[in-house]
N, C-alpha and C. Protein backbone atom coordinates (compact mmCIF):
# COMPACT_ATOMS: atom_id res chain seq x y z
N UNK A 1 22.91 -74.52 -22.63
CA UNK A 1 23.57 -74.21 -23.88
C UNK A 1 22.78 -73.10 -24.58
N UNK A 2 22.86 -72.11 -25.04
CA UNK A 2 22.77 -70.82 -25.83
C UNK A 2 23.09 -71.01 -27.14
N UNK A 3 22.50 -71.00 -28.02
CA UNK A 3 22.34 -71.57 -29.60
C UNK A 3 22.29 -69.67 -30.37
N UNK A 4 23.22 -69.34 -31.35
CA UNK A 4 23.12 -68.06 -31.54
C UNK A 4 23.27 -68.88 -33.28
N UNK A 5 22.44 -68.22 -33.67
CA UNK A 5 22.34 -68.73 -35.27
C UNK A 5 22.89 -67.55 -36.09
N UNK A 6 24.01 -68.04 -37.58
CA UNK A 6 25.02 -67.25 -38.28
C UNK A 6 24.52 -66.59 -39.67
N UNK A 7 24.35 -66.06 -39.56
CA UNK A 7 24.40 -64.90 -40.85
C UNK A 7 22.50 -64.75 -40.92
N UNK A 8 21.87 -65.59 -42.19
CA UNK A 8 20.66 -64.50 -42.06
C UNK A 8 19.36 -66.05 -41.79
N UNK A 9 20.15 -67.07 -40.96
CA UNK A 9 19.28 -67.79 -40.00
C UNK A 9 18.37 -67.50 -38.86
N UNK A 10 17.33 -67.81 -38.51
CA UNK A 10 16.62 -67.95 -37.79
C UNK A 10 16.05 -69.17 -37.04
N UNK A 11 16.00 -69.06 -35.21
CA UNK A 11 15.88 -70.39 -35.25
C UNK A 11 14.56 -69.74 -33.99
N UNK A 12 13.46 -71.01 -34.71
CA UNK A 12 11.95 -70.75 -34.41
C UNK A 12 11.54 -71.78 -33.64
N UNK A 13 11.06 -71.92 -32.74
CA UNK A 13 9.94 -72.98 -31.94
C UNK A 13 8.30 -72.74 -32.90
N UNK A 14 8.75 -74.26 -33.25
CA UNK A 14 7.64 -74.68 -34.35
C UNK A 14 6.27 -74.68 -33.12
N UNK A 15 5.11 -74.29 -33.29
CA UNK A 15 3.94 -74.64 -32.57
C UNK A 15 3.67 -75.94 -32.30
N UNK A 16 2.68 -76.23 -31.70
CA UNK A 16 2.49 -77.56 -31.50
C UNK A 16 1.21 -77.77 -32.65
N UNK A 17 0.44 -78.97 -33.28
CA UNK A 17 -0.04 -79.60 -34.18
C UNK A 17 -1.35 -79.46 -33.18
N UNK A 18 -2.28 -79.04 -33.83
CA UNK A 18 -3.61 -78.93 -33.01
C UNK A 18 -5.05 -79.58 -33.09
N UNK A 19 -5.19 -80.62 -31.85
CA UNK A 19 -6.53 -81.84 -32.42
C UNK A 19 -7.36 -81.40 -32.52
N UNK A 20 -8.22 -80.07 -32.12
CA UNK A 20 -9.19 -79.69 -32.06
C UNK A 20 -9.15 -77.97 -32.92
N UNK A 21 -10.34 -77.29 -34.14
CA UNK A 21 -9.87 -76.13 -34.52
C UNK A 21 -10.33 -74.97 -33.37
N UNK A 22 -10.24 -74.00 -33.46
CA UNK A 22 -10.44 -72.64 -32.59
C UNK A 22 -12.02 -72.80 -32.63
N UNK A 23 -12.77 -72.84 -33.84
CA UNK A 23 -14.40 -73.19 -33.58
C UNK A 23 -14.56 -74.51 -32.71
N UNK A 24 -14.01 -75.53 -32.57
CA UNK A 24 -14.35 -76.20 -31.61
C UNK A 24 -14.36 -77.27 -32.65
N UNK A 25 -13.94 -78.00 -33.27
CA UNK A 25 -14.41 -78.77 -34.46
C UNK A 25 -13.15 -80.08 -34.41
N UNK A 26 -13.14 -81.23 -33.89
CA UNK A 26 -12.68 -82.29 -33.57
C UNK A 26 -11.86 -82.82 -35.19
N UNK A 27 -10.27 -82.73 -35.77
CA UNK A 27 -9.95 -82.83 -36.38
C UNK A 27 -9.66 -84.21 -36.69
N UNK A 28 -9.76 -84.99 -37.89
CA UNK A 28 -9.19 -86.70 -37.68
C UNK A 28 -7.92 -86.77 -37.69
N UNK A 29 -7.81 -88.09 -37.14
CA UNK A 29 -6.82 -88.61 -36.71
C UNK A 29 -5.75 -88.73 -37.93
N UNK A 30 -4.32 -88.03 -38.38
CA UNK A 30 -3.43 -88.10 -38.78
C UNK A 30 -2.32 -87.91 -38.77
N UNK A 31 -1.31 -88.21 -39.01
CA UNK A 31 -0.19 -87.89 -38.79
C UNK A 31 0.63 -86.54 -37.92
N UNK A 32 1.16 -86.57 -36.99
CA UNK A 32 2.07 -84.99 -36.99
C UNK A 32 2.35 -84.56 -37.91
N UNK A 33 3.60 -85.57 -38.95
CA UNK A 33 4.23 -85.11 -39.97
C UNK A 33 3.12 -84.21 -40.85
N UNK A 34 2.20 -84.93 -41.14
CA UNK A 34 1.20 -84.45 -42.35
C UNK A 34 0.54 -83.13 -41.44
N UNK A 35 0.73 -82.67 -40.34
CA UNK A 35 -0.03 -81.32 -39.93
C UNK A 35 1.06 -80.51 -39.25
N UNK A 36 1.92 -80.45 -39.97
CA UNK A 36 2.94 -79.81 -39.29
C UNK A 36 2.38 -78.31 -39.41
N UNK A 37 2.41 -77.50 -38.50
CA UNK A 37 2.35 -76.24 -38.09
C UNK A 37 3.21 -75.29 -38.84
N UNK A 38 2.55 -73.96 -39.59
CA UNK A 38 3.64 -72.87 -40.32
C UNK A 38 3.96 -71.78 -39.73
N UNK A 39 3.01 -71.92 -37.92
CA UNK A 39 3.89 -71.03 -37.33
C UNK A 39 4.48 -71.55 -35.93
N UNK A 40 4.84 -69.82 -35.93
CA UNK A 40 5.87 -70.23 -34.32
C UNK A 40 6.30 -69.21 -33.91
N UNK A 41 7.15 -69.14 -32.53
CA UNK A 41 7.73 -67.93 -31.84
C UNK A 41 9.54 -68.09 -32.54
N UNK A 42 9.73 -67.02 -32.46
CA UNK A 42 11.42 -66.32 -32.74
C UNK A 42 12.05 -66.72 -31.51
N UNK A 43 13.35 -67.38 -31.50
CA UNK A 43 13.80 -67.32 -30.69
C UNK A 43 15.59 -66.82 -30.28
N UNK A 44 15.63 -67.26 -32.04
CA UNK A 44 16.85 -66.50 -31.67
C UNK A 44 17.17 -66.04 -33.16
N UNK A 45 17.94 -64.90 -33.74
CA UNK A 45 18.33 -64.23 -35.07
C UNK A 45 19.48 -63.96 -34.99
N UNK A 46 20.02 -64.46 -36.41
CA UNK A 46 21.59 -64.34 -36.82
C UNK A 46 21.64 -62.57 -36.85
N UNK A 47 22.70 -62.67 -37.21
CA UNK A 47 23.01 -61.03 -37.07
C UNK A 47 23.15 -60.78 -38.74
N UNK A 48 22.65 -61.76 -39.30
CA UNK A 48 22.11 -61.21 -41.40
C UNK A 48 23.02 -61.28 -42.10
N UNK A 49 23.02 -61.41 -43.39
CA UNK A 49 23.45 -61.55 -44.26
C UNK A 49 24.07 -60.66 -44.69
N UNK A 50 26.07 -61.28 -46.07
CA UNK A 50 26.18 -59.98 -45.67
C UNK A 50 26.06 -59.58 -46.89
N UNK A 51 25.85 -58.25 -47.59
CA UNK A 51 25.45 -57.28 -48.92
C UNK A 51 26.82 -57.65 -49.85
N UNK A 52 26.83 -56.92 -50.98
CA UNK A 52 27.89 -56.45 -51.94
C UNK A 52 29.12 -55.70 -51.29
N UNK A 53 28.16 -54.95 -51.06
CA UNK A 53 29.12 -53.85 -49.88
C UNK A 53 30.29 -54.27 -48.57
N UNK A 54 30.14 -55.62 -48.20
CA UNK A 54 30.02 -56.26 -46.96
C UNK A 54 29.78 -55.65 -45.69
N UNK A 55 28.61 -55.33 -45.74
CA UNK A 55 27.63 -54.82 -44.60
C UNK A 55 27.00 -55.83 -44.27
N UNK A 56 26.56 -55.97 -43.07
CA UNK A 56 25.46 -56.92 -42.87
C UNK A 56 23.87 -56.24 -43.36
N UNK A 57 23.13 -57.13 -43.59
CA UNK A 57 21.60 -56.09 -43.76
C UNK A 57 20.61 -57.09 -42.41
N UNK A 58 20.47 -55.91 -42.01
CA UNK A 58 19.76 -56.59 -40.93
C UNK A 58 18.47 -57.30 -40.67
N UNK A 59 18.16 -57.95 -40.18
CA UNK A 59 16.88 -59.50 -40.56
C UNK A 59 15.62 -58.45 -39.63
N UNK A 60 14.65 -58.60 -40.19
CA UNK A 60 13.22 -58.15 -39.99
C UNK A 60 12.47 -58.62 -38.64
N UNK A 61 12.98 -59.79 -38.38
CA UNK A 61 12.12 -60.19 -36.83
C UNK A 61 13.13 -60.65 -35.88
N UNK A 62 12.66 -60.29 -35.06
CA UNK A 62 13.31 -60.42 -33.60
C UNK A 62 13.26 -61.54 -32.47
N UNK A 63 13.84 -61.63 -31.22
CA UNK A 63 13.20 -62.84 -30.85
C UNK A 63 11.76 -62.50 -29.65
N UNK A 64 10.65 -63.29 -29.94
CA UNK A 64 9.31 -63.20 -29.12
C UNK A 64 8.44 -63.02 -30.43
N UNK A 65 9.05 -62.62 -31.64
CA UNK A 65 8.28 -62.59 -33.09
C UNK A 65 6.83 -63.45 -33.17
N UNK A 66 5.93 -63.64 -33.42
CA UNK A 66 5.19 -64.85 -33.48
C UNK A 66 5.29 -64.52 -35.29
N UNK A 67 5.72 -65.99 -36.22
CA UNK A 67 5.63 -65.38 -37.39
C UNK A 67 5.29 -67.16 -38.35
N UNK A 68 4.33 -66.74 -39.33
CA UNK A 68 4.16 -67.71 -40.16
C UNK A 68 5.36 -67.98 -41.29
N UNK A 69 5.65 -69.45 -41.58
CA UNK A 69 6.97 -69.78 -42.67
C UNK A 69 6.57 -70.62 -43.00
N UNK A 70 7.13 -70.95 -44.15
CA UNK A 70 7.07 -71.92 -45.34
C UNK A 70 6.96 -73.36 -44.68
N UNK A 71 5.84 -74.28 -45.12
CA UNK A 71 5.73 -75.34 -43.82
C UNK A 71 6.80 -76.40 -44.33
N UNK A 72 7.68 -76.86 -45.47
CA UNK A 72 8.36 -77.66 -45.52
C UNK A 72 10.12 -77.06 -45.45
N UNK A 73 9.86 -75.86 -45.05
CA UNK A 73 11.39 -75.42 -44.67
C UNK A 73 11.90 -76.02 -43.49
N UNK A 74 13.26 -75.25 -43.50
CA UNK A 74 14.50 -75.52 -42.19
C UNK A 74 14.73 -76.77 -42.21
N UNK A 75 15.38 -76.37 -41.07
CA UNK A 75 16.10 -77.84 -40.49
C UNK A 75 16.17 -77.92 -39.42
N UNK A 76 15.20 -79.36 -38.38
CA UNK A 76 15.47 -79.61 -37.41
C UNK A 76 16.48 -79.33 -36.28
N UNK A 77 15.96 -78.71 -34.74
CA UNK A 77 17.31 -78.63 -33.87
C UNK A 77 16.77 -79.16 -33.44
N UNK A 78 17.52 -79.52 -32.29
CA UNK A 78 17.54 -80.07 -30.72
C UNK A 78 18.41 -79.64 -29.84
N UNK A 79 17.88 -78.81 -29.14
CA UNK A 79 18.56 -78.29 -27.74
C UNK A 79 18.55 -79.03 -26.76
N UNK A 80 19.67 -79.04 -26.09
CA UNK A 80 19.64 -80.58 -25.14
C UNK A 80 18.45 -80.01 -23.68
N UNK A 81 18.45 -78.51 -23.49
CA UNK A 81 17.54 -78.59 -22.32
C UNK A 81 16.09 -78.47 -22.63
N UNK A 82 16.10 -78.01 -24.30
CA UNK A 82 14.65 -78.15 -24.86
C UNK A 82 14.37 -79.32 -26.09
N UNK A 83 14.65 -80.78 -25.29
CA UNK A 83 14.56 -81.61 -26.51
C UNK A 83 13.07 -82.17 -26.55
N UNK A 84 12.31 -81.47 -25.89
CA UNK A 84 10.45 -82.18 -26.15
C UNK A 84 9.97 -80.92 -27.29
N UNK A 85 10.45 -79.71 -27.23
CA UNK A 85 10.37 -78.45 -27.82
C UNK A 85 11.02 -78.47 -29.52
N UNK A 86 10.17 -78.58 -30.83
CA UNK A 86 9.89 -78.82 -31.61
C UNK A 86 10.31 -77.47 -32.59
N UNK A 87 12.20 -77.54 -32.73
CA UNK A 87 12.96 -76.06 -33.00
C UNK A 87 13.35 -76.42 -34.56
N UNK A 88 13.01 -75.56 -35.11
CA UNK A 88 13.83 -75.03 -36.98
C UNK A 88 15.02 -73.61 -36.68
N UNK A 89 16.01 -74.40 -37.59
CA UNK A 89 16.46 -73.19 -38.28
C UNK A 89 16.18 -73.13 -39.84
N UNK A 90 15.57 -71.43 -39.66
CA UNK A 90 14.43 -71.19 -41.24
C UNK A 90 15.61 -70.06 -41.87
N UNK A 91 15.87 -69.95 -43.32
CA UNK A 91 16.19 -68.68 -43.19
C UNK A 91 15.39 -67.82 -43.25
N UNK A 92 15.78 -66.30 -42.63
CA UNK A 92 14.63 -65.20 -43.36
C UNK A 92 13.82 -65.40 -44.02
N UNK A 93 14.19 -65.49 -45.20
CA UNK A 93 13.96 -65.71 -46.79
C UNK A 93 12.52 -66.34 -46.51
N UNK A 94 12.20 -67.86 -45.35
CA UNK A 94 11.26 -68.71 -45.42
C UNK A 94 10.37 -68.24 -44.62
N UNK A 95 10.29 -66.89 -44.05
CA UNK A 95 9.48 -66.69 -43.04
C UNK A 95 8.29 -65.55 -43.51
N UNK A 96 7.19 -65.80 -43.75
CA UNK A 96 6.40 -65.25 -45.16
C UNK A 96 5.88 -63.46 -44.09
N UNK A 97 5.47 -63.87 -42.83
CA UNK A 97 5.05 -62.70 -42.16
C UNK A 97 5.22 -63.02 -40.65
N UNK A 98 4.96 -61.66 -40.06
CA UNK A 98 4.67 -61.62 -38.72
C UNK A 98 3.20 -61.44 -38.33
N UNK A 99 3.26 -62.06 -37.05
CA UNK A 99 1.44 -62.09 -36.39
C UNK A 99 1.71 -60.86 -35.38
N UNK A 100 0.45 -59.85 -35.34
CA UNK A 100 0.57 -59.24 -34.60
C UNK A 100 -0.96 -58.88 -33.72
N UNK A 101 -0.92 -59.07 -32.75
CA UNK A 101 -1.92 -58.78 -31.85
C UNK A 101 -2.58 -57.25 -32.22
N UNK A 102 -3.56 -56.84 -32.80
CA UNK A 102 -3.92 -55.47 -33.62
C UNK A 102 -5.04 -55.00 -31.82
N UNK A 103 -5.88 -55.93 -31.42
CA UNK A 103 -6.75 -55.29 -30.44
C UNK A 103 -7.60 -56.59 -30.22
N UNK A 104 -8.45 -56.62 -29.14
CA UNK A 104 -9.15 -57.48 -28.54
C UNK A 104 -10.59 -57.36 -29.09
N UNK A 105 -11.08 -58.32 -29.66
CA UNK A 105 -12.78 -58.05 -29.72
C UNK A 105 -13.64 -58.07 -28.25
N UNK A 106 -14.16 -57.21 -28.94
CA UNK A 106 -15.81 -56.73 -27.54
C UNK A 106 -16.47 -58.57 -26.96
């Protein structure tokens, strides 16, 4: 099934919740809910919202985006061939920036 989201939706694969930080530092034991993740990959974009004018204006990220959003937005999906895979639809609006790979340290 192919999920195409309408007007200026976005639908994101939430990250996964992480036990351990990047320094190495063993996090306690709590909830998923309470560590829900504010980012994630793009996976699929409405084709935007439409203006005064009735134009569409076209949405800022694409899909492969890696982008941080508002952590109590969207709304739960479930794709039947990705139902272990942890999907929002955010609008635009909730998606604060994009991550971008700038260069590798020495």
């Amino acid at each position: 099934m192919s999920v195409r989201p309408i007007n200026d939706f976005v639908l994101v694969a939430r990250e996964k919740a992480a036990n351990v930080t990047e320094g190495g530092i063993l996090l306690p034991e709590i909830s998923e809910k309470q560590r829900r993740p504010w980012r994630g990959v793009v996976l699929a974009v409405g084709p935007g919202k439409l203006n005064e004018a009735a134009a569409r204006t076209p949405l800022s990220v694409q899909p492969g985006d890696r982008v941080y959003f508002t952590q109590w937005t969207g709304h739960r999906f479930l794709s039947p061939p990705r139902d272990e895979q942890d999907e929002l639809l955010v609008r635009a609006d909730d998606i604060l920036c994009t991550l971008e790979r700038i260069g590798e340290f020495s």
